[in-house]
N, C-alpha and C. Protein backbone atom coordinates (compact mmCIF):
# COMPACT_ATOMS: atom_id res chain seq x y z
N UNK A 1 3.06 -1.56 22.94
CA UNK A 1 3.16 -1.72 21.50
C UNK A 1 4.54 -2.28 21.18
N UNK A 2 4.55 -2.97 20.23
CA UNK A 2 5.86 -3.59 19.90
C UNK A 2 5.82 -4.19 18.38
N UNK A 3 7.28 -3.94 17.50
CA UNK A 3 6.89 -4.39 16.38
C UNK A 3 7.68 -5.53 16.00
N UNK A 4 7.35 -6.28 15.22
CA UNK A 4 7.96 -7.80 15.27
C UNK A 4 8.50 -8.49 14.04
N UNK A 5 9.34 -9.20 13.38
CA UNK A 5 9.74 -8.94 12.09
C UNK A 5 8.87 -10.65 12.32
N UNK A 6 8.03 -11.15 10.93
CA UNK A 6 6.75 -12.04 10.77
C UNK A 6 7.79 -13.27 10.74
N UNK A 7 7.57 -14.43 10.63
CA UNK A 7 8.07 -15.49 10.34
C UNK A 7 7.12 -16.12 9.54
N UNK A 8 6.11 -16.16 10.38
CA UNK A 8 4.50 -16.95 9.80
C UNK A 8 3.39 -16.31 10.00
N UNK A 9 2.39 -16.69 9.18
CA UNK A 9 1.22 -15.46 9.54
C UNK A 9 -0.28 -16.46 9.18
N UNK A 10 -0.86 -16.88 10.31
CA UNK A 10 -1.89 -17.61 10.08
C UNK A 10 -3.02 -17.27 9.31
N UNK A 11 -3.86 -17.87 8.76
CA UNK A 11 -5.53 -17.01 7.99
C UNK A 11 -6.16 -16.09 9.19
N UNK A 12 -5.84 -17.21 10.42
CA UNK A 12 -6.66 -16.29 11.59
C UNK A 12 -6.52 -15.01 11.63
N UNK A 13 -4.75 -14.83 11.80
CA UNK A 13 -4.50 -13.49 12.26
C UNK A 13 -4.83 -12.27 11.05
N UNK A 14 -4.31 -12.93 9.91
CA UNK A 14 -4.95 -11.83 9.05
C UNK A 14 -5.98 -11.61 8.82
N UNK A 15 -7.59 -12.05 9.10
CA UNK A 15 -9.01 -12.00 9.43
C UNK A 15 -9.07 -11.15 10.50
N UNK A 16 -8.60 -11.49 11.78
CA UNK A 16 -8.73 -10.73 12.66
C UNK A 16 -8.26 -9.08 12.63
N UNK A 17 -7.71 -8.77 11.28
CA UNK A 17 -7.17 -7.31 11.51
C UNK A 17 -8.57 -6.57 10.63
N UNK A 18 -9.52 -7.67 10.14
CA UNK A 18 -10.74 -6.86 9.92
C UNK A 18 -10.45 -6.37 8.16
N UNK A 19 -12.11 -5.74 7.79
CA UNK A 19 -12.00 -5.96 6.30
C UNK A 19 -10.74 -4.58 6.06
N UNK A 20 -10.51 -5.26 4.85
CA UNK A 20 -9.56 -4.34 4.21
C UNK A 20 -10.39 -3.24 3.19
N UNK A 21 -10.33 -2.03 3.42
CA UNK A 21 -10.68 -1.11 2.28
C UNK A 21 -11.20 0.55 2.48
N UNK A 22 -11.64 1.04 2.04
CA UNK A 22 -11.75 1.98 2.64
C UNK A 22 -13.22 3.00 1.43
N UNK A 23 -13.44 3.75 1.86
CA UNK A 23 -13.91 5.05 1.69
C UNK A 23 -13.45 6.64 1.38
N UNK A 24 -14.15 6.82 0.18
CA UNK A 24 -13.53 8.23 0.01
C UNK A 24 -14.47 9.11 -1.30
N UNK A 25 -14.13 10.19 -0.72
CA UNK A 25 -15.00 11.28 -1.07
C UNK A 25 -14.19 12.10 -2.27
N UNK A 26 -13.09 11.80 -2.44
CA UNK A 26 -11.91 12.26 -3.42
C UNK A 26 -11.12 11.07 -4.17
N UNK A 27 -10.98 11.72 -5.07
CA UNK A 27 -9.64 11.15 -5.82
C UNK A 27 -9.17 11.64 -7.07
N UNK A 28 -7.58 11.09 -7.34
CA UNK A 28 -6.68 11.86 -8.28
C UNK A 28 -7.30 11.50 -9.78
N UNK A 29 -7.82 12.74 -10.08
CA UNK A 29 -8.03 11.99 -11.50
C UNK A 29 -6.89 12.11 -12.54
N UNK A 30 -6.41 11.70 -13.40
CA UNK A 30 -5.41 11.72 -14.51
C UNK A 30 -6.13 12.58 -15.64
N UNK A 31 -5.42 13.39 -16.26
CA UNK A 31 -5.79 13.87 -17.47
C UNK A 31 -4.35 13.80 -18.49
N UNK A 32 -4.41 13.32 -19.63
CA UNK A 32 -3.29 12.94 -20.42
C UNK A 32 -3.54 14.06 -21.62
N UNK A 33 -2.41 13.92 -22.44
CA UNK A 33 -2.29 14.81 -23.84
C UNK A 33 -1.47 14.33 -23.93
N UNK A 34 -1.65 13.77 -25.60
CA UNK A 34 -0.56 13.37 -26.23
C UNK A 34 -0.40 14.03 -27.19
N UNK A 35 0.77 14.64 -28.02
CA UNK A 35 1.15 15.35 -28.89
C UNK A 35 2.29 14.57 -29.71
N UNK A 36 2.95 14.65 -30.68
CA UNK A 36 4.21 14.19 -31.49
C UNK A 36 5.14 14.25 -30.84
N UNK A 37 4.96 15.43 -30.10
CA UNK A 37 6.78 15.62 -29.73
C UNK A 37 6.41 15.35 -27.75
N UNK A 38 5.39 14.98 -27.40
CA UNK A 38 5.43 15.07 -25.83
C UNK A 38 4.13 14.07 -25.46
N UNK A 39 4.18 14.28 -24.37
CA UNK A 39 2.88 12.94 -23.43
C UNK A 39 2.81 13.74 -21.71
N UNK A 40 1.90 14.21 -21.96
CA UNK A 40 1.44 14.98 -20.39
C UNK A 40 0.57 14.43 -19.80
N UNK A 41 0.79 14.01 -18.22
CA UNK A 41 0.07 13.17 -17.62
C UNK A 41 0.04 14.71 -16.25
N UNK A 42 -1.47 14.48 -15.76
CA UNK A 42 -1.37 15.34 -14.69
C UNK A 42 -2.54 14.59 -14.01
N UNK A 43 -1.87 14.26 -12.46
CA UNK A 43 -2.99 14.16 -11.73
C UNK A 43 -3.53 15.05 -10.68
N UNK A 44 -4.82 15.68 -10.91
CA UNK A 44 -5.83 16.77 -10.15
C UNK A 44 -6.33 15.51 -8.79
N UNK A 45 -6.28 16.73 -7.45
CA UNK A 45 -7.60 15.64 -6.18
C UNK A 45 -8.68 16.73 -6.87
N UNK A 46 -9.85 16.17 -7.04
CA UNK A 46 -10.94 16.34 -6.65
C UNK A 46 -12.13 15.72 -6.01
N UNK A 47 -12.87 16.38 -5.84
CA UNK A 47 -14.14 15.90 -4.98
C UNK A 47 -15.22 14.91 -5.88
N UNK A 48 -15.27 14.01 -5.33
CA UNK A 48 -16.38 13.21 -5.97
C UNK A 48 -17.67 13.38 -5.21
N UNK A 49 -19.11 13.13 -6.57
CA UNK A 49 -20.60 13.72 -6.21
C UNK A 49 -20.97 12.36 -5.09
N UNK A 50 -20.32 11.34 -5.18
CA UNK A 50 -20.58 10.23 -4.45
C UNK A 50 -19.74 9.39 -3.63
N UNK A 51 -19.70 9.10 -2.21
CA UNK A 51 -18.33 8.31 -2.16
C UNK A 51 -18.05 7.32 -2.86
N UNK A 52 -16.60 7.45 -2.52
CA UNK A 52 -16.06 5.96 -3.69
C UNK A 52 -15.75 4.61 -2.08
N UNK A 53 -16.69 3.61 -2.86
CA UNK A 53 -16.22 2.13 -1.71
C UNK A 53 -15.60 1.32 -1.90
N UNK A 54 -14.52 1.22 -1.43
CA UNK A 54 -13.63 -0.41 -1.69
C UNK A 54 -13.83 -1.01 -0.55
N UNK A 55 -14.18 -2.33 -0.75
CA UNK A 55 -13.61 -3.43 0.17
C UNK A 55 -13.43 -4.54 -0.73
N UNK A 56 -12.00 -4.92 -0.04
CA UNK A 56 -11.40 -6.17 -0.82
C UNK A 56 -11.41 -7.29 0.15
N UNK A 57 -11.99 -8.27 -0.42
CA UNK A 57 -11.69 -9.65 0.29
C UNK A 57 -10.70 -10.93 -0.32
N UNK A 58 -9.44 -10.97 1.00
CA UNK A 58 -8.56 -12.02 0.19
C UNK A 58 -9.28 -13.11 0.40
N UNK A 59 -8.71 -14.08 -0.79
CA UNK A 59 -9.11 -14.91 -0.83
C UNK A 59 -7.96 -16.47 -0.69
N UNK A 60 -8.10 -17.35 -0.44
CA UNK A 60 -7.39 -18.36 0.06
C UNK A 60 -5.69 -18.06 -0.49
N UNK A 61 -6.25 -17.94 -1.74
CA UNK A 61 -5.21 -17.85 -2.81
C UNK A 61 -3.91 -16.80 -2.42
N UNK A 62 -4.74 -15.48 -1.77
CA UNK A 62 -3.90 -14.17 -1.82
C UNK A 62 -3.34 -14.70 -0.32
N UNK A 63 -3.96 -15.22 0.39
CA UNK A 63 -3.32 -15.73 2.28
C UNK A 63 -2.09 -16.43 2.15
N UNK A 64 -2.28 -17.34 1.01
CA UNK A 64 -1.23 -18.38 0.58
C UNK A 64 0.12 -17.58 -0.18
N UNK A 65 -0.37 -16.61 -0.60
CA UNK A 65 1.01 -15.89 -1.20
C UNK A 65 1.10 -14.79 -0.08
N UNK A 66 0.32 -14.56 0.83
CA UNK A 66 1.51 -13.51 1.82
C UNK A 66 1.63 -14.39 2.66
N UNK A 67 1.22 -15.97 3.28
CA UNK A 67 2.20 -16.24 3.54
C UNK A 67 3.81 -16.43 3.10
N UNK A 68 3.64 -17.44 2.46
CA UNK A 68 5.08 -17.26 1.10
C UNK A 68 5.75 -16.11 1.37
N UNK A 69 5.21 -14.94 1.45
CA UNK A 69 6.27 -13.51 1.51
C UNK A 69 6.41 -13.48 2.98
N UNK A 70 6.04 -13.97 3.91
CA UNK A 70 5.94 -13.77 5.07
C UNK A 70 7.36 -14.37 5.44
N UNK A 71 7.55 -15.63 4.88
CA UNK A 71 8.40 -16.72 5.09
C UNK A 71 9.79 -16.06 4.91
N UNK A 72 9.82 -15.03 3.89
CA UNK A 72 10.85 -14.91 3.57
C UNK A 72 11.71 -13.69 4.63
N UNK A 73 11.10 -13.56 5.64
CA UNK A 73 11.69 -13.23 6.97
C UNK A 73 11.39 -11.05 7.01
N UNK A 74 11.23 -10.46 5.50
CA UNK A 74 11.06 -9.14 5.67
C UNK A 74 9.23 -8.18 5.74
N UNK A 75 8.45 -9.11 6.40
CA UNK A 75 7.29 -8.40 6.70
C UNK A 75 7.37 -8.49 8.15
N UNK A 76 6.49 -7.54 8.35
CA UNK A 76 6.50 -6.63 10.39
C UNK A 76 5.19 -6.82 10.64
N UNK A 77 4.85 -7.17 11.77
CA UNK A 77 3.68 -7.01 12.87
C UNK A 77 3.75 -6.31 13.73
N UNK A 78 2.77 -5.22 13.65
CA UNK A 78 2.71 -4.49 15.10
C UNK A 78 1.55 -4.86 16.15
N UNK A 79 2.25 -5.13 17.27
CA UNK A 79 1.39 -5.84 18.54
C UNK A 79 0.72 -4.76 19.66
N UNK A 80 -0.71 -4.94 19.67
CA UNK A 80 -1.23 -3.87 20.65
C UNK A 80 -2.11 -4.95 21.13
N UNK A 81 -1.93 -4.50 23.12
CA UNK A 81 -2.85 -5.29 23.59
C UNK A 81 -2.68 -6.73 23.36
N UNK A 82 -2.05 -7.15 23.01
CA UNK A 82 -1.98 -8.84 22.98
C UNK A 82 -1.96 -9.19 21.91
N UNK A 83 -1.96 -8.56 20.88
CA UNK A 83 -2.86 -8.65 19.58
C UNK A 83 -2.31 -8.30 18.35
N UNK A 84 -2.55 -8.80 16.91
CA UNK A 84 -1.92 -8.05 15.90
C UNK A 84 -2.52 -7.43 15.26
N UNK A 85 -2.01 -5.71 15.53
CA UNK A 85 -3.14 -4.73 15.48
C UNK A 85 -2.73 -3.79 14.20
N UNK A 86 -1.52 -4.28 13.44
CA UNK A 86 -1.09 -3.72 12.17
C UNK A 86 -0.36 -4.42 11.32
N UNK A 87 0.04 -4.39 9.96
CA UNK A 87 0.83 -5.57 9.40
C UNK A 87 1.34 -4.82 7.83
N UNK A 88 2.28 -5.44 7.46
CA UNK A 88 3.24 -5.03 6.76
C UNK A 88 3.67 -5.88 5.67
N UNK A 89 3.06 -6.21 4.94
CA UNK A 89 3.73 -7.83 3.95
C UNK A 89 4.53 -7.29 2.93
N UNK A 90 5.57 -8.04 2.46
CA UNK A 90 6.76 -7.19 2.39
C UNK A 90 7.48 -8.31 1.28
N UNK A 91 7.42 -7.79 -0.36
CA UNK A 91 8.41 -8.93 -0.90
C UNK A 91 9.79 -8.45 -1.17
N UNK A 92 10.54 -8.71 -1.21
CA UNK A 92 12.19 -8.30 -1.86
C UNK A 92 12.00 -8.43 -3.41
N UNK A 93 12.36 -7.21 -4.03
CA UNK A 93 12.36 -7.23 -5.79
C UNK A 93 13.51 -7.54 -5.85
N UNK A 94 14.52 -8.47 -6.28
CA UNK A 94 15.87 -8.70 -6.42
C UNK A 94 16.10 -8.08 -7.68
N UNK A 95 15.40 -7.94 -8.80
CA UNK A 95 15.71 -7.55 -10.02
C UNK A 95 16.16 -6.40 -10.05
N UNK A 96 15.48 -4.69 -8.82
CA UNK A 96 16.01 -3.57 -9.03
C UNK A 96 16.17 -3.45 -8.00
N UNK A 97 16.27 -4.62 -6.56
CA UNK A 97 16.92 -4.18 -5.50
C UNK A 97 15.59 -2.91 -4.35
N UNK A 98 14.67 -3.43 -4.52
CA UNK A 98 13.53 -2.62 -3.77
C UNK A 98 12.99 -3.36 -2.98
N UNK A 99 12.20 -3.21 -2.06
CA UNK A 99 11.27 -4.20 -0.83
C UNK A 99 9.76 -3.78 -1.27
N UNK A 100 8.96 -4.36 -1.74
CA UNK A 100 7.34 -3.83 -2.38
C UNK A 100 6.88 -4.37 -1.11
N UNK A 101 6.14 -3.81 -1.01
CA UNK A 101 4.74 -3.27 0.24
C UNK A 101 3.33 -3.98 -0.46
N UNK A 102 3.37 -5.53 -0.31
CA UNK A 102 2.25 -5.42 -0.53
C UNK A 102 0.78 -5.66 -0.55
N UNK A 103 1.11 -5.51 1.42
CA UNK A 103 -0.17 -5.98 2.05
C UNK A 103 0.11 -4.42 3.20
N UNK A 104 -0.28 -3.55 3.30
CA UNK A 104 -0.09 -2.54 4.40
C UNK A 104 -1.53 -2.64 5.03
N UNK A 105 -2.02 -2.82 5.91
CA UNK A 105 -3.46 -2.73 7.26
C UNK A 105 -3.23 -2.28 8.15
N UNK A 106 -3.73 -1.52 9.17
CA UNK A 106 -3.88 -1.25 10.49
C UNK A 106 -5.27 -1.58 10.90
N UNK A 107 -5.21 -2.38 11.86
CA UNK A 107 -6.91 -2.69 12.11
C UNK A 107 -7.14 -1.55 12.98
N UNK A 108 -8.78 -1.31 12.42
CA UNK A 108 -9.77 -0.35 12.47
C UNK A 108 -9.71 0.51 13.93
N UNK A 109 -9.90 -0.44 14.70
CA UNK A 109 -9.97 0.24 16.14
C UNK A 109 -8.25 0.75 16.94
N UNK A 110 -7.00 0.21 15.81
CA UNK A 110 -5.91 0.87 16.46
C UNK A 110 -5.52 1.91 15.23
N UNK A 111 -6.38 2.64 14.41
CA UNK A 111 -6.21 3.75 13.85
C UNK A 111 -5.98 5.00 14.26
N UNK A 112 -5.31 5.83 13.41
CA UNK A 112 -5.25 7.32 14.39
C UNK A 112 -4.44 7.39 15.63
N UNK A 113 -3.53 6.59 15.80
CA UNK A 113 -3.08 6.57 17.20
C UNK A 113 -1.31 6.43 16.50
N UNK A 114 -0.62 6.76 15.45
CA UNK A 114 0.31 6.27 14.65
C UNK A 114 0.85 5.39 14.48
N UNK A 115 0.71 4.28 14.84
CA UNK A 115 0.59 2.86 14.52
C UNK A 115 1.32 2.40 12.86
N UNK A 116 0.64 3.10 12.04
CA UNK A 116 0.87 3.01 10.70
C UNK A 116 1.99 3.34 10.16
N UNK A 117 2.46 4.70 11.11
CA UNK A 117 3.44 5.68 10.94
C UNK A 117 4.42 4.86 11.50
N UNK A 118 4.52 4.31 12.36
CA UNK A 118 5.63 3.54 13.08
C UNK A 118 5.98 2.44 12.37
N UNK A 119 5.20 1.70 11.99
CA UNK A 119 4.95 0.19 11.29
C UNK A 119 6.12 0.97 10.08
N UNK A 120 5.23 1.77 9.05
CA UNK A 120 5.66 1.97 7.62
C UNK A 120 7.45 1.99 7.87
N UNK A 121 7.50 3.35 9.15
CA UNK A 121 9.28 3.73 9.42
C UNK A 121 10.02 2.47 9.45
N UNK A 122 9.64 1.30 10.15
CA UNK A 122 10.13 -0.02 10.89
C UNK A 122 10.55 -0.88 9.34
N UNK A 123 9.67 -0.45 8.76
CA UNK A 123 9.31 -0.81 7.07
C UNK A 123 10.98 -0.59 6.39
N UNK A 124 10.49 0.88 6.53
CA UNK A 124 11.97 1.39 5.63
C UNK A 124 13.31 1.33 6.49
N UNK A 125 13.17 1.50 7.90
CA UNK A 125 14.53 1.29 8.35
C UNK A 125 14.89 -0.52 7.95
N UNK A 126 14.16 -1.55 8.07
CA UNK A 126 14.50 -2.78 8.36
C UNK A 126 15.37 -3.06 5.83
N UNK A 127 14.36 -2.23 5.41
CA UNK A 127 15.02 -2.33 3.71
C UNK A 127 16.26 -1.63 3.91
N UNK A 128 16.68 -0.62 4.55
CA UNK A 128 17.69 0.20 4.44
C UNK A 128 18.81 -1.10 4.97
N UNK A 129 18.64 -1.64 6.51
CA UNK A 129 19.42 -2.23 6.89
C UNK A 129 19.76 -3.35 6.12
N UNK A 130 19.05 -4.19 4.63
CA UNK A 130 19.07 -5.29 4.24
C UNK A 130 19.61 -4.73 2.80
N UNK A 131 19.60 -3.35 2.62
CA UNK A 131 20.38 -3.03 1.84
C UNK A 131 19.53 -2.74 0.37
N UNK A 132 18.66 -2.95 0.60
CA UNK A 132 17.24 -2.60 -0.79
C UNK A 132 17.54 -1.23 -0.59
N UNK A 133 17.43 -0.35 -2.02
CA UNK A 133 17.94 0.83 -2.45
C UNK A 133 16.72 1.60 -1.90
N UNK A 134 15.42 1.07 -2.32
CA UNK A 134 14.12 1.88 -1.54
C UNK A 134 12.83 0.58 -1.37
N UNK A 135 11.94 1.34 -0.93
CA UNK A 135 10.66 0.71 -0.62
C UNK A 135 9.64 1.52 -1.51
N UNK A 136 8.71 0.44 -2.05
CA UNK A 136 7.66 0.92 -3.28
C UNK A 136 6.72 -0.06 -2.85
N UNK A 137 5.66 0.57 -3.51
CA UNK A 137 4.26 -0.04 -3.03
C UNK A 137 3.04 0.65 -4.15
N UNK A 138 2.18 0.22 -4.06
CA UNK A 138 0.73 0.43 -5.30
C UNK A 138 -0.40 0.32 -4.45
N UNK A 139 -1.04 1.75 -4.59
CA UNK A 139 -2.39 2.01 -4.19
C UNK A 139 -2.89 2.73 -5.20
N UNK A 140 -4.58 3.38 -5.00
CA UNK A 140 -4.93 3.55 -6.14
C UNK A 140 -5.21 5.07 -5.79
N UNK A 141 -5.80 5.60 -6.90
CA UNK A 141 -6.02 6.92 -7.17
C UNK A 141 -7.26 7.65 -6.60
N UNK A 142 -7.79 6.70 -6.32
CA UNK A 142 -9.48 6.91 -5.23
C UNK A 142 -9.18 6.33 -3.62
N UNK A 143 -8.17 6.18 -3.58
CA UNK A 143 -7.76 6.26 -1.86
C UNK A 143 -6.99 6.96 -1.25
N UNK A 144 -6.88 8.53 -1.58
CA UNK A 144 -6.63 10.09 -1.26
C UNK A 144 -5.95 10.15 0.37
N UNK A 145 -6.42 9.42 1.61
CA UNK A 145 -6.12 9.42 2.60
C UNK A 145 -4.86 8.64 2.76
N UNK A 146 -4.83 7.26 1.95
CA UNK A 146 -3.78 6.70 1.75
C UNK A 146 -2.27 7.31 1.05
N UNK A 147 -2.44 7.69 0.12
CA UNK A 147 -1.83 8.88 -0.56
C UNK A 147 -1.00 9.67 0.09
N UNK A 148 -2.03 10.47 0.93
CA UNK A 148 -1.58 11.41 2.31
C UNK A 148 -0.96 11.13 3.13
N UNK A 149 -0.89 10.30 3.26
CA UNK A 149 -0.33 9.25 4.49
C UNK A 149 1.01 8.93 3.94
N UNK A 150 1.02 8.25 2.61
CA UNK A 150 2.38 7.42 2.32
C UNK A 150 2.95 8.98 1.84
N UNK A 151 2.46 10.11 1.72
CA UNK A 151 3.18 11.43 0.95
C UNK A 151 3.97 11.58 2.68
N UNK A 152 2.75 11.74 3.48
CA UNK A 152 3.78 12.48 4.75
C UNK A 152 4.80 11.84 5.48
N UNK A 153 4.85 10.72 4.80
CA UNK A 153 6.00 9.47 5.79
C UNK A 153 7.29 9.56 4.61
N UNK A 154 6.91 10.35 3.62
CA UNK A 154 8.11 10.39 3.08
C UNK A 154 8.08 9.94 1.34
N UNK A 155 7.22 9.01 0.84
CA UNK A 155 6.84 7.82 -0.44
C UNK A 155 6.40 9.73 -1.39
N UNK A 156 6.99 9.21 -2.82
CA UNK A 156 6.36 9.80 -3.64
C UNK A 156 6.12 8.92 -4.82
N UNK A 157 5.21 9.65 -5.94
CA UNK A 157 4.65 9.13 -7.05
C UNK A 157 5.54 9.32 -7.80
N UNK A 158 5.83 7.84 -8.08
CA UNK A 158 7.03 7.40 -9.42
C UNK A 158 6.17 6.74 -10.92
N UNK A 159 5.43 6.25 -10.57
CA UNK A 159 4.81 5.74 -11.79
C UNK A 159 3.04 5.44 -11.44
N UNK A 160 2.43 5.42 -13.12
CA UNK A 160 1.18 5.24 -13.05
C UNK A 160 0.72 4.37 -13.91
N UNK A 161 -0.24 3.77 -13.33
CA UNK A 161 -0.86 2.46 -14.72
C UNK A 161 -2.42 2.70 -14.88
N UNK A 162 -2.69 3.52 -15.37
CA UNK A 162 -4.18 4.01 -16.14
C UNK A 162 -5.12 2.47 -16.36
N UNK A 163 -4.67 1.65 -16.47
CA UNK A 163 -5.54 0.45 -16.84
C UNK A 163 -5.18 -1.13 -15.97
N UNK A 164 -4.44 -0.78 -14.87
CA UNK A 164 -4.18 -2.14 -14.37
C UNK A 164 -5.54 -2.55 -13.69
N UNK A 165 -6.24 -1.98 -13.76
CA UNK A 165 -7.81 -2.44 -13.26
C UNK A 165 -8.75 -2.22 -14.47
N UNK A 166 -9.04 -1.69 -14.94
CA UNK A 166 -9.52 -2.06 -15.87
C UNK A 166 -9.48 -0.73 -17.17
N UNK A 167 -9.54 -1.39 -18.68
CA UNK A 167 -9.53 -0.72 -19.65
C UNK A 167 -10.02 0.77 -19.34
N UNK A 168 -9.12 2.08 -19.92
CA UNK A 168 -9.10 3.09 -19.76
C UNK A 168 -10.91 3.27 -20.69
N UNK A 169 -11.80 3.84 -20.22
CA UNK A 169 -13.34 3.78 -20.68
C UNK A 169 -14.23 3.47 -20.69
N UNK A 170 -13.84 2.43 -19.27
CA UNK A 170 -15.21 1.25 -19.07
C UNK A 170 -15.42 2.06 -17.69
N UNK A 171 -15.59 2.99 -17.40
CA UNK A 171 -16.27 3.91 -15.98
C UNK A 171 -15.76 3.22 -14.95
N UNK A 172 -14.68 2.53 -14.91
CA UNK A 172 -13.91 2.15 -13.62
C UNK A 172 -13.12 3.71 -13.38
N UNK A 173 -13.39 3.75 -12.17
CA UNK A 173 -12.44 4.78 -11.39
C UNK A 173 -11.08 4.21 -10.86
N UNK A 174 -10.45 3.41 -10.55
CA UNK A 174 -9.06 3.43 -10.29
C UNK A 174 -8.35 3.04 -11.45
N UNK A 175 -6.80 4.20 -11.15
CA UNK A 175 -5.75 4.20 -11.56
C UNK A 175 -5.01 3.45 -10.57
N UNK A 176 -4.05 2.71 -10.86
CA UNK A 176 -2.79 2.47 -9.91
C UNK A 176 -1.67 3.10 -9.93
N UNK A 177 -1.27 3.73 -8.72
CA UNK A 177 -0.49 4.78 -8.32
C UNK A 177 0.79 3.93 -8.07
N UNK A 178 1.77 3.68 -7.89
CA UNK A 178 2.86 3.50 -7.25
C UNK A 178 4.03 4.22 -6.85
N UNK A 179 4.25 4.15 -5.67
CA UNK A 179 5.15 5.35 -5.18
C UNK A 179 6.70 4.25 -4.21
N UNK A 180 6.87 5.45 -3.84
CA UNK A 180 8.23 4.98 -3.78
C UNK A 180 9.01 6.09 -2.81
N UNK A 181 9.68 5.05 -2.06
CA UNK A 181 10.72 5.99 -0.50
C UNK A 181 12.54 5.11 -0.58
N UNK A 182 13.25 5.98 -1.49
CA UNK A 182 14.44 5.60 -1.13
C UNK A 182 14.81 5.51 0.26
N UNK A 183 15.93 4.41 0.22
CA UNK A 183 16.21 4.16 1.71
C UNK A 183 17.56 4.85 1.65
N UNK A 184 18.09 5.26 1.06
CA UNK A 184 19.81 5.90 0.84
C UNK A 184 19.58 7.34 1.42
């Protein structure tokens, strides 16, 4: 295994790490109150009566902008077997000085083996060394395992957007979560 800081990143290789998305049986729901003097946001895990399915497919458009971020020398590949078996796309926010996360994959068959865990660390040590204050990233509120994952590597929940997918009432289930791992 070995991890590699990207230069370039072909359509191939990012196809080959397999579909992006996942499955889940949980997620954070939000419950708000607003009052005059306050605004309470709380997010509950619970169990959903049905799983929830994502799969996202990029499309030319989205390949063409992580290349572009690729170029700019701070996304990681992790190599198993010959192969690129995890990936990391990675832009620099110059405005508040953060590194956004925002292509994270591990393909399917090198899961569970910490791969992810190594990749993400490689993540935050390589922002620390370039001097970005932290690393932030956006997943959603119906991908609970993900959550878990970026909670135990260290990332917590800094902000929430109730409608970046769609209007708060139209029976869409995701919220967008964004969290966040100082590097200081």
């Amino acid at each position: 295994m070995e991890i590699k800081r990207l230069t370039a990143l072909s359509g191939e290789e990012f196809h080959e790490l397999g579909v992006f998305g996942y499955t889940s049986m949980q997620k954070y729901e939000a419950i708000t109150e607003e009052t005059e003097d306050a605004f309470h946001l709380r997010l509950s895990l619970v169990q959903l009566k049905a799983p929830f399915i994502k799969q996202e497919l990029s499309n030319d458009e989205d390949i063409e902008n992580y290349r572009k971020m690729v170029k700019l020398g701070h996304s990681l590949g992790l190599y198993a077997d010959g192969r690129l078996a995890a990936l990391a796309i990675t832009e620099p926010q110059t405005w508040n000085n953060t590194l956004m996360i925002w292509h994270f994959q591990v393909h399917e068959g090198y899961r569970r083996r910490g791969f992810g865990r190594q990749l993400l660390g490689e993540v935050v040590e390589l922002a620390r060394r370039g001097g970005f204050r932290a690393v932030t990233l956006e997943t959603q509120n119906t991908n609970s395992a993900a959550i878990r994952f970026y909670r135990q590597c260290g990332f917590t929940v800094e902000g929430i957007d109730l409608s970046l997918y769609a209007n708060r009432g139209t029976g869409s289930e995701e919220i967008a979560l964004f969290m966040r791992k100082n590097t200081t």
